[in-house]
C-alpha atoms as a PDB file:
ATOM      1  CA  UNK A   1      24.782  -4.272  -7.375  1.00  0.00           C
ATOM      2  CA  UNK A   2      22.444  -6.789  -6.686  1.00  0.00           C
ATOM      3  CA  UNK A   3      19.656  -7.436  -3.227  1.00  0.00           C
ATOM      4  CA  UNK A   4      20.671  -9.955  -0.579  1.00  0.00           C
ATOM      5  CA  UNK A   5      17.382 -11.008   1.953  1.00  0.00           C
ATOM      6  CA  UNK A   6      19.143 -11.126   5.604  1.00  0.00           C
ATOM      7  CA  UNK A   7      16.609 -13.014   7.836  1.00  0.00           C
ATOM      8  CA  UNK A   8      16.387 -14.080  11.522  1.00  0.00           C
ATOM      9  CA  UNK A   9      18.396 -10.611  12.727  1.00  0.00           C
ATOM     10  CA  UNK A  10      18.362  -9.815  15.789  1.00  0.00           C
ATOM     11  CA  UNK A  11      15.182  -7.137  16.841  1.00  0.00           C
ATOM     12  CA  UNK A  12      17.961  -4.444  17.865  1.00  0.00           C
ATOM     13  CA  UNK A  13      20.353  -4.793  15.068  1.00  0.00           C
ATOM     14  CA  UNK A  14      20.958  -1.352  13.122  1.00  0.00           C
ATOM     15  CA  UNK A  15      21.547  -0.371   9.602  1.00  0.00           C
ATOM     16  CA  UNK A  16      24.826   0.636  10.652  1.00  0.00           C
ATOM     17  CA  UNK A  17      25.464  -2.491  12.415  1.00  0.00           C
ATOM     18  CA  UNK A  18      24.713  -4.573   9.135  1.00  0.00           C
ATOM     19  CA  UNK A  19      27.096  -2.306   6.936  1.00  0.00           C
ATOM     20  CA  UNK A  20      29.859  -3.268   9.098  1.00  0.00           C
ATOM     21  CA  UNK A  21      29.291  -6.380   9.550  1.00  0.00           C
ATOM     22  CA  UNK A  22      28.880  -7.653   6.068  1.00  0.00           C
ATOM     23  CA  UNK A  23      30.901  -5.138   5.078  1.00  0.00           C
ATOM     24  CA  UNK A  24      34.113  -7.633   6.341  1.00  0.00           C
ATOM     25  CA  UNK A  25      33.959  -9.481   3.584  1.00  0.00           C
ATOM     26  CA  UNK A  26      32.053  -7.477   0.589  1.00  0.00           C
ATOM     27  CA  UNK A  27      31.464  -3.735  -0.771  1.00  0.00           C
ATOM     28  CA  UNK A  28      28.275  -2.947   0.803  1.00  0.00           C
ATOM     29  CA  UNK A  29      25.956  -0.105  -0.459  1.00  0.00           C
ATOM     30  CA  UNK A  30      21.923   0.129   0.867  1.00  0.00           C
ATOM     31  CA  UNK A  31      21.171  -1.979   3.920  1.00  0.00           C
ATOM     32  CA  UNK A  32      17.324  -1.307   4.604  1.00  0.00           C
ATOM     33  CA  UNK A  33      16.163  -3.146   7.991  1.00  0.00           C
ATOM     34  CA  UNK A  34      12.579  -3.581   7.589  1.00  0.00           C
ATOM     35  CA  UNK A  35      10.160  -2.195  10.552  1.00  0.00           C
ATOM     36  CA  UNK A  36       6.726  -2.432  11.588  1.00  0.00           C
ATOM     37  CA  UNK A  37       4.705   0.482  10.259  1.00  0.00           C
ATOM     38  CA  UNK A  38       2.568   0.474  13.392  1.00  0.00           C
ATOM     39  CA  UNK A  39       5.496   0.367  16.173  1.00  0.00           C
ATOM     40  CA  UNK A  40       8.642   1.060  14.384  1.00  0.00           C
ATOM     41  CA  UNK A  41      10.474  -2.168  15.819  1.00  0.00           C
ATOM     42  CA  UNK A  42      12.714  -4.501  13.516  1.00  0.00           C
ATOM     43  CA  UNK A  43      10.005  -7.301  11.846  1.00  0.00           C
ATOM     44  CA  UNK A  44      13.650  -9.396  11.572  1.00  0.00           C
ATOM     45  CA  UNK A  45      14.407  -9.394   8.336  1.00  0.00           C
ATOM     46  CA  UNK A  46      16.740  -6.793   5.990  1.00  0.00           C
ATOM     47  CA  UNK A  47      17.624  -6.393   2.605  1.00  0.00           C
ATOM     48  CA  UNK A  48      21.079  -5.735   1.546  1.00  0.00           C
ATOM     49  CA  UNK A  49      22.523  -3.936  -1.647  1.00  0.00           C
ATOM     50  CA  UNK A  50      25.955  -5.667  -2.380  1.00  0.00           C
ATOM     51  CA  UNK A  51      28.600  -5.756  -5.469  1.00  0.00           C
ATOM     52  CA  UNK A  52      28.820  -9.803  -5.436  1.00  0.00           C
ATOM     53  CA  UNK A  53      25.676 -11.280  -3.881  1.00  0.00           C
ATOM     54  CA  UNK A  54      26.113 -14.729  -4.782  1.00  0.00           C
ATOM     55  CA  UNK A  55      29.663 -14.148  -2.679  1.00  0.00           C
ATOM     56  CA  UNK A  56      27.597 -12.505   0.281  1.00  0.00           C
ATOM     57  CA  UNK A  57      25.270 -15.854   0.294  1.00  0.00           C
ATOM     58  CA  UNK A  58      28.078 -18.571   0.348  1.00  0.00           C
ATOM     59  CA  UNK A  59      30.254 -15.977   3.156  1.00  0.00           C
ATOM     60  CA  UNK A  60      27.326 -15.123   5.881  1.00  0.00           C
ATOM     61  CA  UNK A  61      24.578 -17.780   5.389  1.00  0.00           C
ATOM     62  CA  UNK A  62      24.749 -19.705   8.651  1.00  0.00           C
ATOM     63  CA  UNK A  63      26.953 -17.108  10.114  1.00  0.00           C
ATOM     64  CA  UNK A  64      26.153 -16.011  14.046  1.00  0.00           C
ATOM     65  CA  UNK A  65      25.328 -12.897  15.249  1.00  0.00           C
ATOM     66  CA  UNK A  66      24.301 -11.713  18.391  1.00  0.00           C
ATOM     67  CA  UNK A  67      23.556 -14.588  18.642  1.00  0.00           C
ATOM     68  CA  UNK A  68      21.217 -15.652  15.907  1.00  0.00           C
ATOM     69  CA  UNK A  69      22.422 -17.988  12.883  1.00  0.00           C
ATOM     70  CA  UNK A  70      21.445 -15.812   9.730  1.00  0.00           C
ATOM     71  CA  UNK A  71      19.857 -16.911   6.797  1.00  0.00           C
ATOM     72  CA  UNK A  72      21.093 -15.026   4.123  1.00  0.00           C
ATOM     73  CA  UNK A  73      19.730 -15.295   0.650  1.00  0.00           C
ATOM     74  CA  UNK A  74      18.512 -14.106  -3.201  1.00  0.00           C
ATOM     75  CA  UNK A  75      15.950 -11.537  -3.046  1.00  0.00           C
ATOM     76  CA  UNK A  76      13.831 -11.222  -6.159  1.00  0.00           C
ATOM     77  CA  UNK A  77      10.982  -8.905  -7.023  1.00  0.00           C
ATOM     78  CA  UNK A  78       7.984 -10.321  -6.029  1.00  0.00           C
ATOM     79  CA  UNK A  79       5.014 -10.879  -8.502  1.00  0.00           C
ATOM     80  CA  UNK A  80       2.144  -8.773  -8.701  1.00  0.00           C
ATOM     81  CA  UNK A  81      -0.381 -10.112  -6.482  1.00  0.00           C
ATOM     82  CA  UNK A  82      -3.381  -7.914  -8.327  1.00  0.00           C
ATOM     83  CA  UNK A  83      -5.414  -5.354  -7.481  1.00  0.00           C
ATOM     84  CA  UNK A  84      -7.088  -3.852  -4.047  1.00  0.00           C
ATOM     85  CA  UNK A  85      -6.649  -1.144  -2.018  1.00  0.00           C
ATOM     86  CA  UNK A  86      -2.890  -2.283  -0.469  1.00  0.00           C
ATOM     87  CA  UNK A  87      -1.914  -3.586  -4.087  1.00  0.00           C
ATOM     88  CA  UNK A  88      -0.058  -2.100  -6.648  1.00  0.00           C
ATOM     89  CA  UNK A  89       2.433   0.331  -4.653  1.00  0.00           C
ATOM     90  CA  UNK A  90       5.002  -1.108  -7.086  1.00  0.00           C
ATOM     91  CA  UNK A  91       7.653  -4.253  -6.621  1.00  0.00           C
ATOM     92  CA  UNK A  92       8.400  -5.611  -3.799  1.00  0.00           C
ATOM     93  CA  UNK A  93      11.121  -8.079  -2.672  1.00  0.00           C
ATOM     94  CA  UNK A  94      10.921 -11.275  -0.846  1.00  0.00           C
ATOM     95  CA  UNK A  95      13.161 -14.410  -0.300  1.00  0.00           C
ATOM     96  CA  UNK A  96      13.878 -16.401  -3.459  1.00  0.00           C
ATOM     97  CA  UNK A  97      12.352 -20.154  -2.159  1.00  0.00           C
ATOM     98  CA  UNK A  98      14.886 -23.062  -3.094  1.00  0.00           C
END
């Protein structure tokens, strides 16, 4: 399986909600919406564990909902960025820039 970035979601959209919805088209597995630490609401973005991402990229980028066109894309891990008291808690994953 490889990580899809999901961005411009609506704030309200669900895990759940995600699963299904991609899951029209693709086997799904982990679909992690990420949240504000501070106030637990959606920051708009997801990340998405599929079986075929380049498949789940050409299928959903551009696709509407609620709404909102998605822009669906790579995710890659993102480089270390050094040392410091927030750095170094391991690999993160951001969208792959084109």
């Amino acid at each position: 399986m490889g990580k899809v970035f999901v961005g411009n979601l609506p704030f309200e959209v669900t895990e759940v909600q995600l699963h299904d919805f991609f899951s029209s088209g693709l086997q799904v597995g982990v679909v992690k919406v990420v949240r504000d630490r501070e106030t637990g609401r959606s920051r708009g973005f997801a990340f998405v564990e599929v079986e075929n991402p380049d498949l789940m990229v050409t299928l959903f980028n551009g696709r509407e909902l609620d709404g909102r066109l998605l822009k669906v894309d790579l995710a890659r891990e993102r480089p270390d960025r050094g040392s410091g008291p927030n750095r170094g808690a391991g690999a993160r994953l951001y969208r792959r820039s084109r």
